[in-house]
PDB file of N, CA and C in Angstrom:
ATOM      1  N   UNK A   1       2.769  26.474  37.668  1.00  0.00           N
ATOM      2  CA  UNK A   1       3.801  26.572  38.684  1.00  0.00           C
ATOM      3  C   UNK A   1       5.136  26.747  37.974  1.00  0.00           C
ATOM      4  N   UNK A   2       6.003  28.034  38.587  1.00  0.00           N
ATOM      5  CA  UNK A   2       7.306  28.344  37.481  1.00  0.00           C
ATOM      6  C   UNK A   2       8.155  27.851  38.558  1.00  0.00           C
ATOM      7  N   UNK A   3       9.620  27.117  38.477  1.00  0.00           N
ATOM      8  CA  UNK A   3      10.707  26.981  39.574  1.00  0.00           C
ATOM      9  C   UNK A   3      11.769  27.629  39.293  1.00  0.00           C
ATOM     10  N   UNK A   4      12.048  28.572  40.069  1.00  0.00           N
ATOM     11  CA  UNK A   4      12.798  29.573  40.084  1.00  0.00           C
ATOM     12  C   UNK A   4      13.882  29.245  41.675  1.00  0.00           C
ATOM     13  N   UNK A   5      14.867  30.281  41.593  1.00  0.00           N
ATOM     14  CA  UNK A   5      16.307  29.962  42.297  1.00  0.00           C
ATOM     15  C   UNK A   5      16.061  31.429  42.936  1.00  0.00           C
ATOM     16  N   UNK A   6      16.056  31.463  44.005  1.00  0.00           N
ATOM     17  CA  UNK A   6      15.925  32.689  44.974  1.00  0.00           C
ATOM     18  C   UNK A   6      17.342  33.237  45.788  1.00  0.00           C
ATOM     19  N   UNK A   7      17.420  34.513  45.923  1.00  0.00           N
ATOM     20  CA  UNK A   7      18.483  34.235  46.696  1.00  0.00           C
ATOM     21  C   UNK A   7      17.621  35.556  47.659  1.00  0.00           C
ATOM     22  N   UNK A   8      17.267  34.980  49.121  1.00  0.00           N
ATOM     23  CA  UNK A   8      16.661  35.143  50.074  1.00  0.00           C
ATOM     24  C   UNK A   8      17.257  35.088  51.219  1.00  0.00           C
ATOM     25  N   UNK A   9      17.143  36.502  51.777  1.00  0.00           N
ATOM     26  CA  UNK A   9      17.603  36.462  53.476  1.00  0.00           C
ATOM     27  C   UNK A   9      17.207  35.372  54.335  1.00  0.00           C
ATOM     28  N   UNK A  10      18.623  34.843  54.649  1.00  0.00           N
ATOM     29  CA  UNK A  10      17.431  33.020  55.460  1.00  0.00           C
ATOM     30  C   UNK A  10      16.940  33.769  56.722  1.00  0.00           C
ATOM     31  N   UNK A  11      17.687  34.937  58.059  1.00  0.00           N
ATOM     32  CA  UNK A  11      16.793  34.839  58.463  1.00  0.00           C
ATOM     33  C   UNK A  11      15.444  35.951  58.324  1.00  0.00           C
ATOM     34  N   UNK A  12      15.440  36.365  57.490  1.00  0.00           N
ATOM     35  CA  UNK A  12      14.291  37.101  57.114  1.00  0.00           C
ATOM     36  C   UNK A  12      12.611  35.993  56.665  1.00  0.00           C
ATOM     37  N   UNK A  13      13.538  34.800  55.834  1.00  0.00           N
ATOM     38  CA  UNK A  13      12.819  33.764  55.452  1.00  0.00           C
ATOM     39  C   UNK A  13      11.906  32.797  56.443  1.00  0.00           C
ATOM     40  N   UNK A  14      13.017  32.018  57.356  1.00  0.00           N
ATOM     41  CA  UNK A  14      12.912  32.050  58.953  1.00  0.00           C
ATOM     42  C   UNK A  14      11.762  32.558  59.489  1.00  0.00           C
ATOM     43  N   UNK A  15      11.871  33.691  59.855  1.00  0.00           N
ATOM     44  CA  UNK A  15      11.144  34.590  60.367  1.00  0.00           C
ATOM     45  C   UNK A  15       9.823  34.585  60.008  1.00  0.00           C
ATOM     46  N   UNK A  16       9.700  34.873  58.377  1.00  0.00           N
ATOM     47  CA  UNK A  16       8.626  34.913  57.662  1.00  0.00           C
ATOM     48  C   UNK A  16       7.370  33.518  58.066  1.00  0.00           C
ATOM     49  N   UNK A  17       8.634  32.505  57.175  1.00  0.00           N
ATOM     50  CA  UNK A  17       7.932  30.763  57.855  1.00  0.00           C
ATOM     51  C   UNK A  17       7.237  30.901  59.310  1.00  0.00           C
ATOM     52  N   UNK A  18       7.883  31.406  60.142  1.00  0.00           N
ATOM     53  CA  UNK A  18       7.176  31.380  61.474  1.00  0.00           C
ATOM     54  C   UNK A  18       6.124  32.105  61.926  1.00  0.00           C
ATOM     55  N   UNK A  19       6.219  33.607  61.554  1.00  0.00           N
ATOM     56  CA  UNK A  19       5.096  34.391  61.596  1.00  0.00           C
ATOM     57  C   UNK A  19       3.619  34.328  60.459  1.00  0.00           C
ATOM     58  N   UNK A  20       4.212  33.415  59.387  1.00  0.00           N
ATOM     59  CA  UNK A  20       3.419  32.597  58.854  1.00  0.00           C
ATOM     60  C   UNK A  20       2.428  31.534  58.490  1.00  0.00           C
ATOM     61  N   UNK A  21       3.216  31.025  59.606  1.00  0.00           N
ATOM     62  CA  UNK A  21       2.994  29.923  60.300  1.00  0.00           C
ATOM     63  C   UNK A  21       2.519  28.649  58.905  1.00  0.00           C
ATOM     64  N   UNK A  22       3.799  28.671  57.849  1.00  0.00           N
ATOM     65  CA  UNK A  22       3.922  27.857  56.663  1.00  0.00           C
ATOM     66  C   UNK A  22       4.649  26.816  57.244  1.00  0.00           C
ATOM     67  N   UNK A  23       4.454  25.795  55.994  1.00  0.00           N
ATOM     68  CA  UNK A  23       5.796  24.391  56.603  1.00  0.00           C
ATOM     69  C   UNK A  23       6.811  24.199  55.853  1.00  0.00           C
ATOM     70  N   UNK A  24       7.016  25.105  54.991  1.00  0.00           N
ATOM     71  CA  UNK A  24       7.909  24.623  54.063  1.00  0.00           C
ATOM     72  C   UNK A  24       8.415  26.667  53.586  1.00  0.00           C
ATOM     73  N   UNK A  25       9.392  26.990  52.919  1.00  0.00           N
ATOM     74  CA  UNK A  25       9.982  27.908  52.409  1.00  0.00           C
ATOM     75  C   UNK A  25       9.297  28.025  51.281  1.00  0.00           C
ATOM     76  N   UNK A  26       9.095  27.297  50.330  1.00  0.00           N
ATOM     77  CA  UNK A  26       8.122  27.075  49.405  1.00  0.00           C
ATOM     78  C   UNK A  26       7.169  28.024  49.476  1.00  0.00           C
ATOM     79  N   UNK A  27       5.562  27.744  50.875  1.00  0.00           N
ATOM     80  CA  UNK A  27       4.464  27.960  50.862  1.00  0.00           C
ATOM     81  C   UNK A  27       4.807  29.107  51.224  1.00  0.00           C
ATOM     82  N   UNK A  28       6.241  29.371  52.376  1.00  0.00           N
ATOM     83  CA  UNK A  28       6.372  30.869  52.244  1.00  0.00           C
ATOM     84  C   UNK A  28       6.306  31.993  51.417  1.00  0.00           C
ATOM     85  N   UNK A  29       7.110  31.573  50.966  1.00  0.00           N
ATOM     86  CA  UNK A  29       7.438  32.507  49.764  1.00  0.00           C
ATOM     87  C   UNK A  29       6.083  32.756  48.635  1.00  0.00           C
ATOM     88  N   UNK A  30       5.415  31.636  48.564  1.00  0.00           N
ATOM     89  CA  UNK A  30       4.016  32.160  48.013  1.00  0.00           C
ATOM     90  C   UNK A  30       2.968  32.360  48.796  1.00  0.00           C
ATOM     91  N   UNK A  31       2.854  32.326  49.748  1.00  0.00           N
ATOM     92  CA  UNK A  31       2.017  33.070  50.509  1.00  0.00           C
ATOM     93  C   UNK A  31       2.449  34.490  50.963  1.00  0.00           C
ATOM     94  N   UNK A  32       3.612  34.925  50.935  1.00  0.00           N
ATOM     95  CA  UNK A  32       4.007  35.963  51.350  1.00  0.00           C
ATOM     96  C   UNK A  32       3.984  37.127  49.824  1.00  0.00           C
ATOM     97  N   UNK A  33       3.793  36.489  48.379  1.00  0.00           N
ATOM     98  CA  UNK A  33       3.626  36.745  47.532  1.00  0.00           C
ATOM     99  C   UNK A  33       2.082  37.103  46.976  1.00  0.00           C
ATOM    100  N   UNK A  34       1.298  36.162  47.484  1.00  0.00           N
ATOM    101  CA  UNK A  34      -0.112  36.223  47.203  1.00  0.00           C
ATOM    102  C   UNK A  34      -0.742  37.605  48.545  1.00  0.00           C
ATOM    103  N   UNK A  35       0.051  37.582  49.302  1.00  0.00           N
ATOM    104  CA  UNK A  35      -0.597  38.893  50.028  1.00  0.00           C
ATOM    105  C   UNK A  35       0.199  40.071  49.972  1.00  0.00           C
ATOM    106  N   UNK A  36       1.307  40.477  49.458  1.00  0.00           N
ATOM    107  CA  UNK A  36       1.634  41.327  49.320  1.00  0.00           C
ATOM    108  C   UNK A  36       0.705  41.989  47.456  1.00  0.00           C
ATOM    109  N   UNK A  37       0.606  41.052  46.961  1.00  0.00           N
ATOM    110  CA  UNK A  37      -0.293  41.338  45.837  1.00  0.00           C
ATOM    111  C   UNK A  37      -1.865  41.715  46.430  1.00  0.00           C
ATOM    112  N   UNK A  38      -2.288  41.536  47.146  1.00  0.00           N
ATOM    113  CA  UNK A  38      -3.654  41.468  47.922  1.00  0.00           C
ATOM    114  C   UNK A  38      -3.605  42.740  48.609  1.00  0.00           C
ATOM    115  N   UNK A  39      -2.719  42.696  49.191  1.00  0.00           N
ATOM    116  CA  UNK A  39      -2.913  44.293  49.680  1.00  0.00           C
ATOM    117  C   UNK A  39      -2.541  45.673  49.134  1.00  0.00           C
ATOM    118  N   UNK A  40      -1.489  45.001  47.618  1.00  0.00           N
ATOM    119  CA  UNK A  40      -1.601  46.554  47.068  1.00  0.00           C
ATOM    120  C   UNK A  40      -3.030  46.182  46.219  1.00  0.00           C
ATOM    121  N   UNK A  41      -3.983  45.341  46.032  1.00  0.00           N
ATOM    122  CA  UNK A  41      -4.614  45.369  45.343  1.00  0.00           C
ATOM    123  C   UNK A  41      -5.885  46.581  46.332  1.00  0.00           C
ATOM    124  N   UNK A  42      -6.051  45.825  47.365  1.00  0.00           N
ATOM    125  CA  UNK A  42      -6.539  46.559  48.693  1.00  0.00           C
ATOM    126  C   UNK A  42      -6.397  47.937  48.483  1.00  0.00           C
ATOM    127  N   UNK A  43      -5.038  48.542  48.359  1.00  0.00           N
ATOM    128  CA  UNK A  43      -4.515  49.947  48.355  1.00  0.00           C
ATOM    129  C   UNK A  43      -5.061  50.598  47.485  1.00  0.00           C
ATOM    130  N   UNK A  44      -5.101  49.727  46.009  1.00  0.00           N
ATOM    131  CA  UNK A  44      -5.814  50.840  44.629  1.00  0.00           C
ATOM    132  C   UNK A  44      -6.906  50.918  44.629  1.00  0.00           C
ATOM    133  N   UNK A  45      -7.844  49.901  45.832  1.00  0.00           N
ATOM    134  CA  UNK A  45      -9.143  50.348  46.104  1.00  0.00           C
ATOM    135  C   UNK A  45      -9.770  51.882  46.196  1.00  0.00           C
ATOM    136  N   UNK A  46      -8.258  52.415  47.293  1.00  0.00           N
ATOM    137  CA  UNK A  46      -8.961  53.867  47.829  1.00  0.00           C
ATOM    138  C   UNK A  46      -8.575  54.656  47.100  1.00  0.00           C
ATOM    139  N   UNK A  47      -7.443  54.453  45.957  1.00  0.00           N
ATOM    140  CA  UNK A  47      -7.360  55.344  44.185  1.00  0.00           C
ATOM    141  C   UNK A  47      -9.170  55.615  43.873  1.00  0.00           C
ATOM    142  N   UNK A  48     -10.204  54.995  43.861  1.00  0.00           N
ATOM    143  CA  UNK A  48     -11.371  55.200  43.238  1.00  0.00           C
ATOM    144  C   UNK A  48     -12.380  55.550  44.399  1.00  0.00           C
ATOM    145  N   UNK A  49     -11.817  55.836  45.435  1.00  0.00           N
ATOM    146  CA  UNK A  49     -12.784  56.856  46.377  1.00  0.00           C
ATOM    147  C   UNK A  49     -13.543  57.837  45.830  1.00  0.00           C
ATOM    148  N   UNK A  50     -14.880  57.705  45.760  1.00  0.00           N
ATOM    149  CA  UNK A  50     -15.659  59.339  45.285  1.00  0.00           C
ATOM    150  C   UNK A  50     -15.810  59.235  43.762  1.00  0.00           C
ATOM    151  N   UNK A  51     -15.144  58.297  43.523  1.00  0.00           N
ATOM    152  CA  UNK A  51     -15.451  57.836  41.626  1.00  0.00           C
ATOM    153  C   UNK A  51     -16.339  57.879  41.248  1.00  0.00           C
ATOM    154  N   UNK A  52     -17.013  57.112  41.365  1.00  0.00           N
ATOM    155  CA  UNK A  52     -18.235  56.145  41.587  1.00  0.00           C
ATOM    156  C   UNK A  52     -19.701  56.946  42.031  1.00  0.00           C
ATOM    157  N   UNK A  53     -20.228  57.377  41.226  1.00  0.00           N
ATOM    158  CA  UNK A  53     -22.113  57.635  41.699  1.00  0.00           C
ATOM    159  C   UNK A  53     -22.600  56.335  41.913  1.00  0.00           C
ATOM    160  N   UNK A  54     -23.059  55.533  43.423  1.00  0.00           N
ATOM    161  CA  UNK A  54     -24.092  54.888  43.086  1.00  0.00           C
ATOM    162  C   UNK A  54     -25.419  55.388  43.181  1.00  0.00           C
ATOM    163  N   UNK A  55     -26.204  54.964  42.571  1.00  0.00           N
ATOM    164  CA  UNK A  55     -27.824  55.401  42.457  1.00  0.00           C
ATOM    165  C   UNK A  55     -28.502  54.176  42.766  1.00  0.00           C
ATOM    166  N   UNK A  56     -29.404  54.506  44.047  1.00  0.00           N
ATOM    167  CA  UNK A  56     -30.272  53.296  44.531  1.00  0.00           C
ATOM    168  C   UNK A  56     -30.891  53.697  45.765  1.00  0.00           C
ATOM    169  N   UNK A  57     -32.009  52.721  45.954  1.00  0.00           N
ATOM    170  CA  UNK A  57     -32.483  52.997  47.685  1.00  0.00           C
ATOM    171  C   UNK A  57     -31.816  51.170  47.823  1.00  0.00           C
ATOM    172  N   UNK A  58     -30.631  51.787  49.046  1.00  0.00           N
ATOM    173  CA  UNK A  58     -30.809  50.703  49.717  1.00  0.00           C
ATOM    174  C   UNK A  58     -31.547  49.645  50.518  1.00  0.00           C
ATOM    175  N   UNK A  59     -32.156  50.692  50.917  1.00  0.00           N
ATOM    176  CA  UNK A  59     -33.302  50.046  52.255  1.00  0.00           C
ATOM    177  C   UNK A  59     -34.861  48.707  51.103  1.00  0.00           C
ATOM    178  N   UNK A  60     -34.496  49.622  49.498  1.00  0.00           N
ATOM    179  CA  UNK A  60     -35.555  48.771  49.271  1.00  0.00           C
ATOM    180  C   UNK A  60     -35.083  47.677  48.599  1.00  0.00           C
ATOM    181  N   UNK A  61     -34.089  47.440  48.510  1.00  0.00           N
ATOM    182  CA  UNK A  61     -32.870  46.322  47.779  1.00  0.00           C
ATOM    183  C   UNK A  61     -32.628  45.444  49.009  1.00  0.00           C
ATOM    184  N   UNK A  62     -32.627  45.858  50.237  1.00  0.00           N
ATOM    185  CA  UNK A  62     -32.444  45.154  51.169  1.00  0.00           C
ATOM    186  C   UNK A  62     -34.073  44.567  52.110  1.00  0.00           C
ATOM    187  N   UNK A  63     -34.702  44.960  51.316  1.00  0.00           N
ATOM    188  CA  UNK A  63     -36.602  44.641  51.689  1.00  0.00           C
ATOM    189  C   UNK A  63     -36.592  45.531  53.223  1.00  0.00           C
ATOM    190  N   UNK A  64     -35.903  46.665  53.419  1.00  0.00           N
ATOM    191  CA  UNK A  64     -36.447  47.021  54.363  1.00  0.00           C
ATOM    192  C   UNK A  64     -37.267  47.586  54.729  1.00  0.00           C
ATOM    193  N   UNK A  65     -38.096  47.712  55.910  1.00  0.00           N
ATOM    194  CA  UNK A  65     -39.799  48.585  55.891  1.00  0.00           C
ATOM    195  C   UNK A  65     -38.966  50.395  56.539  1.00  0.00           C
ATOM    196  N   UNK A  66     -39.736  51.116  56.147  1.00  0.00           N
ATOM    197  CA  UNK A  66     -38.933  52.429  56.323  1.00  0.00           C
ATOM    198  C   UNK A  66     -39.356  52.323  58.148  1.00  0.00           C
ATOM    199  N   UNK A  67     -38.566  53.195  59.082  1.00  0.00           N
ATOM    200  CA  UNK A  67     -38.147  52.952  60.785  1.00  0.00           C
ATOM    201  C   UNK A  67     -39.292  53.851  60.947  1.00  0.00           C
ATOM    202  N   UNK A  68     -40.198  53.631  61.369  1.00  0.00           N
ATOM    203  CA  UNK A  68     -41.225  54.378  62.014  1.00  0.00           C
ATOM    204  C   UNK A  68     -40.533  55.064  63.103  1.00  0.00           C
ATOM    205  N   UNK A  69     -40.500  56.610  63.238  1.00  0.00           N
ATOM    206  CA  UNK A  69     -40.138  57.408  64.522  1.00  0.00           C
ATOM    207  C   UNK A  69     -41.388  57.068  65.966  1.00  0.00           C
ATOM    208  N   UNK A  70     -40.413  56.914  66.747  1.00  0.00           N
ATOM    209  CA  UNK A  70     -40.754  56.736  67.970  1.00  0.00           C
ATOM    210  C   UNK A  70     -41.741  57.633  68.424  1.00  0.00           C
ATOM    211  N   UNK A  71     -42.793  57.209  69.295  1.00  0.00           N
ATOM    212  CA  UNK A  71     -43.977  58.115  70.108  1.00  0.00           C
ATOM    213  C   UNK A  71     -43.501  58.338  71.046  1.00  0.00           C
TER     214      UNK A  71
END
């Protein structure tokens, strides 16, 4: 844990706390930190769209019996 001196829009902060629904400025500010990291992490997910060959049968990784077509 580092303690650092912020200088923060109170009511932006405010705001945050409430739509947050934190109890303290504190948990704000790191919770509003831990998801803004989370979602660009989210974002560089779709950087590696189409990357990736996987090779597998799902259906037999998942024990499934192949769907018999309907009579």
């Amino acid at each position: 844990m580092k303690r650092t001196t912020l200088m923060v829009d109170t009511a932006v902060l405010e705001e945050a706390t409430r739509v947050l629904g934190t109890r303290t400025h504190t948990a704000t500010v790191d919770l509003a930190l831990r998801e803004a990291v989370r979602m660009r992490w989210i974002q560089g997910l779709a950087d590696h769209a189409g990357r990736v060959e996987w090779i597998g049968d799902l259906s037999e990784m998942r024990g499934d019996s192949p769907r018999q077509p309907e009579r």
